[in-house]
Protein backbone atom coordinates (compact mmCIF):
# COMPACT_ATOMS: atom_id res chain seq x y z
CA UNK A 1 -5.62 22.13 13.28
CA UNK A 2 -7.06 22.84 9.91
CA UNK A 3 -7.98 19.95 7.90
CA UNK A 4 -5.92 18.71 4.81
CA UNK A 5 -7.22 17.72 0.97
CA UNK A 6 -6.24 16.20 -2.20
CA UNK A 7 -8.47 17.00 -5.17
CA UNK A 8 -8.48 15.47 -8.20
CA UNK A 9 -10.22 16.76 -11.49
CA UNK A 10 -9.69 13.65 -13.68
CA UNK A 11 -10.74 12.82 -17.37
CA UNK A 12 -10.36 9.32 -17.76
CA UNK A 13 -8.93 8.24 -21.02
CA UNK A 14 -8.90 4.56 -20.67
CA UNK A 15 -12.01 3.27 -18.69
CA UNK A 16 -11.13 -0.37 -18.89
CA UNK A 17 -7.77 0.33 -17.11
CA UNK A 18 -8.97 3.05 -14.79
CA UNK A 19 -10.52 0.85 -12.42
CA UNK A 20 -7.81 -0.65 -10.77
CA UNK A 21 -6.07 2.40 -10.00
CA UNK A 22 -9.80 3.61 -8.01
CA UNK A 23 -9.09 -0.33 -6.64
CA UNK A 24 -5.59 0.20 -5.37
CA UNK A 25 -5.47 3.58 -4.45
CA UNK A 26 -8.00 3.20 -1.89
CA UNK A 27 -6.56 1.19 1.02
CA UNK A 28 -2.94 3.12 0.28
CA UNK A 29 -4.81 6.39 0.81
CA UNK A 30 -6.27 5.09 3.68
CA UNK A 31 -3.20 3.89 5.57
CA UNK A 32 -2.85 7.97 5.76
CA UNK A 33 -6.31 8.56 7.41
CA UNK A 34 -7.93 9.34 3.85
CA UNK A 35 -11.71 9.71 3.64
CA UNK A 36 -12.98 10.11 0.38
CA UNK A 37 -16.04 13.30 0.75
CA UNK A 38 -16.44 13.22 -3.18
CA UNK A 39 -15.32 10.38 -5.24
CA UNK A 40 -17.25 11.05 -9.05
CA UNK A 41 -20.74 11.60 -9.04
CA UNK A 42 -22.95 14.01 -10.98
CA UNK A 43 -21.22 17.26 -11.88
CA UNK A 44 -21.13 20.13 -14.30
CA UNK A 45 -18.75 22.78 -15.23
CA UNK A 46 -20.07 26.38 -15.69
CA UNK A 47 -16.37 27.27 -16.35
CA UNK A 48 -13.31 26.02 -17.13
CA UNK A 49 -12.53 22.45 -18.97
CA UNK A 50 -14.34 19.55 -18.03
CA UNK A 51 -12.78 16.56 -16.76
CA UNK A 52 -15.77 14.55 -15.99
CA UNK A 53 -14.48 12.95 -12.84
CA UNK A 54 -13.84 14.73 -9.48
CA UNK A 55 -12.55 13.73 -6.10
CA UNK A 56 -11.84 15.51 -2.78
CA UNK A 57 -10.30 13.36 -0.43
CA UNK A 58 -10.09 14.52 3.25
CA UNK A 59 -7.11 14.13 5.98
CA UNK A 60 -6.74 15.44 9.52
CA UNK A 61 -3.84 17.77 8.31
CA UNK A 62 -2.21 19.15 5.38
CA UNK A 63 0.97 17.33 5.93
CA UNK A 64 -1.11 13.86 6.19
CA UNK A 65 -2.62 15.23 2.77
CA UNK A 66 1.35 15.68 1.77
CA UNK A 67 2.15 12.36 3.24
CA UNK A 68 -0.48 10.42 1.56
CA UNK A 69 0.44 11.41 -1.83
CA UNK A 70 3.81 11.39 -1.88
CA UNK A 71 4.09 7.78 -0.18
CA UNK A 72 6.03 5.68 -2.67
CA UNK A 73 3.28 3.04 -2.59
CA UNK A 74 0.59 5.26 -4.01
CA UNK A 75 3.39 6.84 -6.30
CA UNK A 76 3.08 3.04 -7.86
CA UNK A 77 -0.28 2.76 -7.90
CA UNK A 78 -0.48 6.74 -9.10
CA UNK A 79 1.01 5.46 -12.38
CA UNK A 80 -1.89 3.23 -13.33
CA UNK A 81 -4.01 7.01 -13.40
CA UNK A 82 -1.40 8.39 -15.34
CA UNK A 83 -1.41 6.14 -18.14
CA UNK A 84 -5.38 5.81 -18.06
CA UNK A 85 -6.32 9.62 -17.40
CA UNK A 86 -5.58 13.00 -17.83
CA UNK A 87 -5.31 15.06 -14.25
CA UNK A 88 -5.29 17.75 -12.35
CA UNK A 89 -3.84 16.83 -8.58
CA UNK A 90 -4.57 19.24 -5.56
CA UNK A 91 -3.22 19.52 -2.37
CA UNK A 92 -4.82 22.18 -0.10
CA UNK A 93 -5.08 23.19 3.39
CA UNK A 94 -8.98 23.36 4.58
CA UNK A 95 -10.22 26.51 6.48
């Protein structure tokens, strides 16, 4: 069964607030099997905008990928990014 992913292009707007979203979003994600392949590091962008901050998060499926994100607790805790970055949310099926 082919794997499942959320990716996340992210340009943080408010850095003191955008810390406890990365702190709560963690064990919610998780709960779902979540394990986080990319979660910032060094990056550059030979095309397109850059966002600065990038994270692919890997489940065994795409529907765990589906599940994870559209659980109501990390909906909650999805609010905290929304108000401290600007982002670009990706759910794909792997290869």
């Amino acid at each position: 069964m082919p794997k499942g992913y959320i990716v996340g292009h992210i340009k943080v707007t408010d850095p003191d607030g955008y810390p406890e979203y990365v702190r709560r979003d963690t064990p919610v994600l998780e709960k779902h099997g979540a394990r986080f392949i990319v979660r910032g590091g060094q990056s550059e962008t030979p095309e397109g905008e850059e966002m600065g901050r990038h994270v692919v998060i890997e489940f065994d499926s795409y529907e765990a990928a589906k599940a994870a994100y559209n659980d109501p607790e990390y909906q909650e805790v999805a609010d905290i990014r929304r108000r401290c970055a600007e982002s670009t949310i990706i759910l794909v099926e792997g290869t």
